[in-house]
Protein backbone atom coordinates (compact mmCIF):
# COMPACT_ATOMS: atom_id res chain seq x y z
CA UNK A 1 -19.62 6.61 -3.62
CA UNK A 2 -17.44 5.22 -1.49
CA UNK A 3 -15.66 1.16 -1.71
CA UNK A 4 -14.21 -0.94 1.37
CA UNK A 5 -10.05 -1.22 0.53
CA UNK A 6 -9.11 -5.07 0.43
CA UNK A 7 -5.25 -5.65 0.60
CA UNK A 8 -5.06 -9.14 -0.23
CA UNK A 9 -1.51 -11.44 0.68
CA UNK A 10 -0.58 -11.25 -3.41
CA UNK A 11 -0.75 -7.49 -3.30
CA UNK A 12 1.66 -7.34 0.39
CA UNK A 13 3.65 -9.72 -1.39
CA UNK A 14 3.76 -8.17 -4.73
CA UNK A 15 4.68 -5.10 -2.73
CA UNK A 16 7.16 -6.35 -0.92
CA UNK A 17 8.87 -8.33 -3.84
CA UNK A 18 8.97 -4.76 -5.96
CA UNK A 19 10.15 -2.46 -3.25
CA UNK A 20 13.00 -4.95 -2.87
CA UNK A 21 13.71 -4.82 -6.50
CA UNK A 22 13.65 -1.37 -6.62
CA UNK A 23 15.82 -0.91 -3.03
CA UNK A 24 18.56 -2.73 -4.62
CA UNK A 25 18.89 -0.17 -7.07
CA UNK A 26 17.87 2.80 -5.53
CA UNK A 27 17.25 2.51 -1.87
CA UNK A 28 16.76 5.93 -0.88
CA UNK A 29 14.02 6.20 -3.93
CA UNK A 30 12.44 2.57 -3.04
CA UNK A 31 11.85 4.08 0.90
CA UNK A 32 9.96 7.38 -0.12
CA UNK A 33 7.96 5.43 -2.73
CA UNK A 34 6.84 2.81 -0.40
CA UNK A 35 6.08 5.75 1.74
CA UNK A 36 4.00 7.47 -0.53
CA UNK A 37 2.10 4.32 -1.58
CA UNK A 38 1.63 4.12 2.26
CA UNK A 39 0.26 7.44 2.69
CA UNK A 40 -2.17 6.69 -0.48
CA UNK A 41 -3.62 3.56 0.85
CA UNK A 42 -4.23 5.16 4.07
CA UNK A 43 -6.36 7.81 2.66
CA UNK A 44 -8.59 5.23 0.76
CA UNK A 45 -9.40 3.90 4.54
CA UNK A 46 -9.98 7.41 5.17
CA UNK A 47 -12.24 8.50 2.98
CA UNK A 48 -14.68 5.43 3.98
CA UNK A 49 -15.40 5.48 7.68
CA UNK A 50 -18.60 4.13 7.68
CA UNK A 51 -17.00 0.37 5.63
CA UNK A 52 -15.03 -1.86 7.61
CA UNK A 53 -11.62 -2.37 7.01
CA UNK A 54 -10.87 -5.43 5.38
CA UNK A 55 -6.81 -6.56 5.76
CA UNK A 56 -5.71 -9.86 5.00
């Protein structure tokens, strides 16, 4: 089964507001993990071709 990925503004923000946390104390760590969670979200629009993104 697959689900349509819906990044709402609170979750960009939210993101945003904890990789800057996390860059002030380790900025080289903060980059790769924002990476990775990248990567991850990517593969969730991946893995549903057939559902419209949704990106607000």
């Amino acid at each position: 089964m697959t689900y349509p990925v819906i990044v709402t503004q609170k979750a960009k923000d939210d993101l945003r507001h904890y990789f800057a946390l996390a860059a002030n104390h380790a900025p080289e760590t903060a980059a790769r993990w924002l990476n990775r969670f990248e990567d991850a979200l990517q593969t969730l629009f991946r893995r549903s071709p057939a559902i419209p993104r949704v990106v607000r």
